[in-house]
C-alpha atoms as a PDB file:
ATOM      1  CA  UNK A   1     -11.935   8.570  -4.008  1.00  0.00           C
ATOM      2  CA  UNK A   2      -8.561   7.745  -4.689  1.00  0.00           C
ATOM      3  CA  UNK A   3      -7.942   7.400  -8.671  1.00  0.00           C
ATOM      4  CA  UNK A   4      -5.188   4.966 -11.130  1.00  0.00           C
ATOM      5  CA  UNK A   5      -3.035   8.266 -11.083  1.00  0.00           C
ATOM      6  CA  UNK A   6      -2.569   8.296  -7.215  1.00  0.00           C
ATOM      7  CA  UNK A   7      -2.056   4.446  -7.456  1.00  0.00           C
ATOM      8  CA  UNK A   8       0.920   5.145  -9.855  1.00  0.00           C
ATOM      9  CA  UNK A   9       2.118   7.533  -7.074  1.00  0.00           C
ATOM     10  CA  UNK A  10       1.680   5.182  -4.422  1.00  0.00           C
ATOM     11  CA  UNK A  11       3.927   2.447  -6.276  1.00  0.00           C
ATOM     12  CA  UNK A  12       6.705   5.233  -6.942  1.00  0.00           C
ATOM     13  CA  UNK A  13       7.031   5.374  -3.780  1.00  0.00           C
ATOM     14  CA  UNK A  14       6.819   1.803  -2.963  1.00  0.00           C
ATOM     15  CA  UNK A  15       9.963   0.989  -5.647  1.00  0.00           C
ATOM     16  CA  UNK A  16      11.510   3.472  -3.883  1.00  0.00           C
ATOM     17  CA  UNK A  17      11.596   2.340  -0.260  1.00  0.00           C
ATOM     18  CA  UNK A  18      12.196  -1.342  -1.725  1.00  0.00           C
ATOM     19  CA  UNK A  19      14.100  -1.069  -4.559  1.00  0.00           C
ATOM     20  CA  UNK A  20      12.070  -3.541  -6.763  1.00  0.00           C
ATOM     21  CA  UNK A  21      11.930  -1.351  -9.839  1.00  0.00           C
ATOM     22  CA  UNK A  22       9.459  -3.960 -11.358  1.00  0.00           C
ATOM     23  CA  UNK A  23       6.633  -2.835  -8.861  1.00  0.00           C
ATOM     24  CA  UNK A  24       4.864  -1.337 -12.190  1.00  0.00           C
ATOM     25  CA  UNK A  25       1.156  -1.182 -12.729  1.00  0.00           C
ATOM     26  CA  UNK A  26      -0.675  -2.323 -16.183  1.00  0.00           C
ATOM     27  CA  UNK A  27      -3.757  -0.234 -17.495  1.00  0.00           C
ATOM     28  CA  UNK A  28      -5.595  -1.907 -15.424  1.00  0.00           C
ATOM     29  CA  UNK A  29      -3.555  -1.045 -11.910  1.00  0.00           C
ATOM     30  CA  UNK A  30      -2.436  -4.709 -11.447  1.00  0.00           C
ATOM     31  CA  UNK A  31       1.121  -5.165 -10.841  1.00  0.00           C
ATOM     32  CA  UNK A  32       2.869  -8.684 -10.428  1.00  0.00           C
ATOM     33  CA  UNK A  33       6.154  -9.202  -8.606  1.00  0.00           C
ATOM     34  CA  UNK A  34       7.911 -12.623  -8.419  1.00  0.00           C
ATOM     35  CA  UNK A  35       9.507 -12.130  -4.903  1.00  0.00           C
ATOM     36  CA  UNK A  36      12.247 -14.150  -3.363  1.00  0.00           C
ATOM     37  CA  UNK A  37      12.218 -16.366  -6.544  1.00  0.00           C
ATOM     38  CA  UNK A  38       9.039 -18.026  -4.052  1.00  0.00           C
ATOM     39  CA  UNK A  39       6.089 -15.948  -4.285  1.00  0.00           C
ATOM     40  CA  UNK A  40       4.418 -14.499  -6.749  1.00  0.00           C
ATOM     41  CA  UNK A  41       2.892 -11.276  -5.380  1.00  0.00           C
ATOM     42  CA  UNK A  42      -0.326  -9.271  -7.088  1.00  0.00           C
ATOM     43  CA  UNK A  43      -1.543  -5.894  -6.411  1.00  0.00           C
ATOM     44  CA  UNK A  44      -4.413  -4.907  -8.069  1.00  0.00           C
ATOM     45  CA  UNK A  45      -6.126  -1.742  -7.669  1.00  0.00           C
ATOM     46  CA  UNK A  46      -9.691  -1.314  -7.609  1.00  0.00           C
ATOM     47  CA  UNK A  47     -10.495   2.201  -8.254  1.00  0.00           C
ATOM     48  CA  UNK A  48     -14.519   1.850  -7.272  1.00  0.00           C
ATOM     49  CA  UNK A  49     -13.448   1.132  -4.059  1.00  0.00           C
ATOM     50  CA  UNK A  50     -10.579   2.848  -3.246  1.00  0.00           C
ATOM     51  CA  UNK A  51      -8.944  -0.917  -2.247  1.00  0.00           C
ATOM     52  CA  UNK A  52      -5.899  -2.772  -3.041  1.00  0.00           C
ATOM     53  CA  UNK A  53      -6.440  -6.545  -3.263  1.00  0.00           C
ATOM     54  CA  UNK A  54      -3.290  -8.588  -2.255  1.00  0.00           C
ATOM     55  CA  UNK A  55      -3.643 -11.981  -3.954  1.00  0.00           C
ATOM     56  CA  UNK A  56      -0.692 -14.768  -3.298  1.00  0.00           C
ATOM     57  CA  UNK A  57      -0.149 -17.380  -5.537  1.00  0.00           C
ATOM     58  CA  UNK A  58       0.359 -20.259  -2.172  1.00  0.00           C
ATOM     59  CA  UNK A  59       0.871 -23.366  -3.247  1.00  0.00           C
ATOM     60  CA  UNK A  60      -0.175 -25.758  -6.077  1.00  0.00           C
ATOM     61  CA  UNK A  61      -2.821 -28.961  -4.835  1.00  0.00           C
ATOM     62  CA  UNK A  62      -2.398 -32.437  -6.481  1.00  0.00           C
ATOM     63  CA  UNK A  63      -5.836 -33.618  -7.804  1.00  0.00           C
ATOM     64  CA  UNK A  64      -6.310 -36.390  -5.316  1.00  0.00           C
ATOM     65  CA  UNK A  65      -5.162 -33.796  -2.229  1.00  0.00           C
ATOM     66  CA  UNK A  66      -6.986 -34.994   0.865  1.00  0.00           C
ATOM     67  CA  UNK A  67      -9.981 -33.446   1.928  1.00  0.00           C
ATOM     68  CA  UNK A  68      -7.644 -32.539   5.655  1.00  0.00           C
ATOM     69  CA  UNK A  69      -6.329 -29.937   3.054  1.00  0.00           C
ATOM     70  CA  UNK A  70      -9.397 -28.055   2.023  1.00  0.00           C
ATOM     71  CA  UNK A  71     -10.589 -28.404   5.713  1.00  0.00           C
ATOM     72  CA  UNK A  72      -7.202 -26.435   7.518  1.00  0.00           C
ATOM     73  CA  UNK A  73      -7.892 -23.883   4.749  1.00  0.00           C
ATOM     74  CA  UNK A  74     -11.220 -23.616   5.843  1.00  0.00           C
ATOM     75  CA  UNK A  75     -11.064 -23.889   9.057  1.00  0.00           C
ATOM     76  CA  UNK A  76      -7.617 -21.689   9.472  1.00  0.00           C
ATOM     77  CA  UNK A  77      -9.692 -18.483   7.907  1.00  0.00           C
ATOM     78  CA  UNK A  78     -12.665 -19.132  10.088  1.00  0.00           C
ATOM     79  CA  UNK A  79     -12.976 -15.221  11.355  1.00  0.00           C
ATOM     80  CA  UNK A  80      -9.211 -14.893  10.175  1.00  0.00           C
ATOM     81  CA  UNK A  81      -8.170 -17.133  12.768  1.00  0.00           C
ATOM     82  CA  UNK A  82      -4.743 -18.354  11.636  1.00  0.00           C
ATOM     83  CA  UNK A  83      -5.036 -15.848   8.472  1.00  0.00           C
ATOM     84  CA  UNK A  84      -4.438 -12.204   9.806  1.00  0.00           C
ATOM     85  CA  UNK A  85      -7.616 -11.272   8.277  1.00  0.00           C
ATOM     86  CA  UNK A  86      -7.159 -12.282   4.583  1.00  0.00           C
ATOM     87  CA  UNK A  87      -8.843 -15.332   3.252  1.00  0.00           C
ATOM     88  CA  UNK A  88      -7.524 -18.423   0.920  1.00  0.00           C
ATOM     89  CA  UNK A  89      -9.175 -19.211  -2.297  1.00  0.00           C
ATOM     90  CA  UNK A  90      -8.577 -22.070  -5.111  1.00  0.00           C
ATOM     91  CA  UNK A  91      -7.831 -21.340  -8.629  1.00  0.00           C
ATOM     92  CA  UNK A  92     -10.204 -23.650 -10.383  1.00  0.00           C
ATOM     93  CA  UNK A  93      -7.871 -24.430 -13.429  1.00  0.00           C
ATOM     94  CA  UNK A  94      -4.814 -24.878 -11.624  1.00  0.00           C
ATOM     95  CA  UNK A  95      -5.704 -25.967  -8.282  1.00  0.00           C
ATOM     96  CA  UNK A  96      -3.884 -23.156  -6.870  1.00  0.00           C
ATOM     97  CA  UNK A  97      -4.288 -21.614  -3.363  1.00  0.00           C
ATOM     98  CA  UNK A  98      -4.352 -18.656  -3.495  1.00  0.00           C
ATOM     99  CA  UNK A  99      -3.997 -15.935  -0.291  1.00  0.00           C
ATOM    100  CA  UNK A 100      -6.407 -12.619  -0.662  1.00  0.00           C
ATOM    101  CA  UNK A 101      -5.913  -9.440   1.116  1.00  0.00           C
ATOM    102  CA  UNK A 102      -7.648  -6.179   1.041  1.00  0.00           C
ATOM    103  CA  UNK A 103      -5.497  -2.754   1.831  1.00  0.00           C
ATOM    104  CA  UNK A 104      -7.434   0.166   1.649  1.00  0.00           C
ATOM    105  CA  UNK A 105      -5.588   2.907  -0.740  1.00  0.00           C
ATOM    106  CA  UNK A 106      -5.807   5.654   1.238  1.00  0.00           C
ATOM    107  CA  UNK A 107      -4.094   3.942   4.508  1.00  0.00           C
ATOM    108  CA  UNK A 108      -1.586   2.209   2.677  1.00  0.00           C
ATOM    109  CA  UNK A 109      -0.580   5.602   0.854  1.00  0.00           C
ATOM    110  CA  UNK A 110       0.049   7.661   3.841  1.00  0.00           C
ATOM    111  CA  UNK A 111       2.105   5.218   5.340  1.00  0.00           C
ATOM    112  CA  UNK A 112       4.051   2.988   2.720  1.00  0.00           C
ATOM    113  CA  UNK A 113       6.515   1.295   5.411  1.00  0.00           C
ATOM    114  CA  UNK A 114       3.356   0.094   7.503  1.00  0.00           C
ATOM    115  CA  UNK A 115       2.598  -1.090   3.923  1.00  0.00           C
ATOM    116  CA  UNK A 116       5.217  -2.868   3.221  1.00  0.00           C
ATOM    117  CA  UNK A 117       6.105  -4.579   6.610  1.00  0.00           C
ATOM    118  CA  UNK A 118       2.386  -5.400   6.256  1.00  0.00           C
ATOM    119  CA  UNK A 119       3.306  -7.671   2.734  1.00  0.00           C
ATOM    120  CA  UNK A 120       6.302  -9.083   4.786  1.00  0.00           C
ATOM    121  CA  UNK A 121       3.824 -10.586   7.547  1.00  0.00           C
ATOM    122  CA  UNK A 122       1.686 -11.999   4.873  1.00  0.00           C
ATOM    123  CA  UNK A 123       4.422 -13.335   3.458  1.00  0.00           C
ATOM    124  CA  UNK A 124       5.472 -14.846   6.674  1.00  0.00           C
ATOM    125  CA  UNK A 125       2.074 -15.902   6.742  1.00  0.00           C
ATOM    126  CA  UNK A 126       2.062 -17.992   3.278  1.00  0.00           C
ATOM    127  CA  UNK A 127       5.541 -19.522   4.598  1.00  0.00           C
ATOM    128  CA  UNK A 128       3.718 -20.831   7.773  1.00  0.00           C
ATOM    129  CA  UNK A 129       0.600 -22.143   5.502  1.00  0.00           C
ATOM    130  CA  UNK A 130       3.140 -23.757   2.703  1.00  0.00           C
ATOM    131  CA  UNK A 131       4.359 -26.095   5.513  1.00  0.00           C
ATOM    132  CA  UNK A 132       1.009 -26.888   6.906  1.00  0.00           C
ATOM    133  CA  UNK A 133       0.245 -27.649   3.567  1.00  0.00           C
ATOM    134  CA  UNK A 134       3.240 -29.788   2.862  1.00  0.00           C
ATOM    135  CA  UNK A 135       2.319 -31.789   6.233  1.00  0.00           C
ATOM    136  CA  UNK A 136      -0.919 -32.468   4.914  1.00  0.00           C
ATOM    137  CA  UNK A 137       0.210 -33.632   1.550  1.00  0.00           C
ATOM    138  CA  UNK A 138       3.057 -36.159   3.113  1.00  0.00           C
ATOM    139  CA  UNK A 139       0.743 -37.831   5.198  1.00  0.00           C
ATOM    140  CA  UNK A 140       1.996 -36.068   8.229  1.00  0.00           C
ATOM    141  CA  UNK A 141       0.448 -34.089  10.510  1.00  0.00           C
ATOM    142  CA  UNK A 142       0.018 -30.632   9.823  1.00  0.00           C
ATOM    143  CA  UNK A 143       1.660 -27.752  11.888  1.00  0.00           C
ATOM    144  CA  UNK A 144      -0.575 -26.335  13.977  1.00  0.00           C
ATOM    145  CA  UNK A 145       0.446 -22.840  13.464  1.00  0.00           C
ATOM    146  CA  UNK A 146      -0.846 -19.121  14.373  1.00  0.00           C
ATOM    147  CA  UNK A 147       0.315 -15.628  12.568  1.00  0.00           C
ATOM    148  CA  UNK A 148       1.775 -15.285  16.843  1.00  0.00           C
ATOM    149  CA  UNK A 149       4.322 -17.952  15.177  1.00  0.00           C
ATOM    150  CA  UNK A 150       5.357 -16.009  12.199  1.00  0.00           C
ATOM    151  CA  UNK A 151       9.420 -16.124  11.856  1.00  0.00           C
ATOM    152  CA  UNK A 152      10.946 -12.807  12.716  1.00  0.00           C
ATOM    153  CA  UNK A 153      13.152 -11.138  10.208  1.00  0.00           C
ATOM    154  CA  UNK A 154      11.932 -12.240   6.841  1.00  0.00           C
ATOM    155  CA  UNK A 155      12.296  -8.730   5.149  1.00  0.00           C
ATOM    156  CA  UNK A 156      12.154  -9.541   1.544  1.00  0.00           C
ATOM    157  CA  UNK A 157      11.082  -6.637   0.500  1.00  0.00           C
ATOM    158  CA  UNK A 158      14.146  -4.385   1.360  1.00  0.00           C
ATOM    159  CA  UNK A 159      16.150  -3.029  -1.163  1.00  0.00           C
END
């Protein structure tokens, strides 16, 4: 089982091949990165299980969003559907959606690039649900949209 030490490994190398020197873990193994001034990005390392949980902060829901909201969510993570295997959540104080993902260490570890155009997709990913959000919240229809959509080329992470 992989342990906090290897995890501190594991992001040396990861603020290597990006250059985002603030990929830094607290006691605890979580590390936050705002990225693209757009997303805030959190790793948190769960030693018992040898995982990595990915959680997005998405987008924020007005108190009167319509239920067509909470349904797409739904719906869109129905066996990861239209949400490459991770799953949405809301934040109960701040009615924010939030995107989960679960890496296991030991995969991620031996190959950090994988790992990192892995983060890109999901980031792709939030894009695509931001504006299917926004749809929803305007009135409009929302985007029918699946991860086969994702824009190419959104490689935030690089250094």
């Amino acid at each position: 089982m992989p342990h906090k030490e290897d995890y501190d490994k594991f992001l040396a190398e990861l603020r290597k091949e990006t250059g985002i020197q603030a990929i830094v873990s607290d006691e605890t193994g979580l590390v936050s990165v705002r990225v693209d001034d757009t997303y805030n990005v959190n790793l948190q390392f769960v030693e018992a299980t040898g995982r990595i949980l990915c959680f997005i902060e998405v987008a924020e829901l007005p108190k009167d969003a319509s239920k067509a909201v909470y349904r797409d969510l739904l719906v869109g993570g129905l066996f990861g559907k239209d949400t490459a295997g991770g799953y949405f959540a809301l934040e109960p104080e701040t009615d924010t959606v939030i995107y989960n993902y679960s890496f296991d260490f030991m995969t991620a570890a031996r190959d950090v690039e994988n790992f990192i155009v892995t983060l890109e997709k999901i980031l792709q990913l939030c894009d695509i649900w931001v504006e299917r959000i926004k749809g929803h919240l305007s009135g409009g229809d929302a985007v029918e949209a699946t991860t086969g959509d994702m824009p190419q080329g959104h490689t935030i992470f690089r250094a």
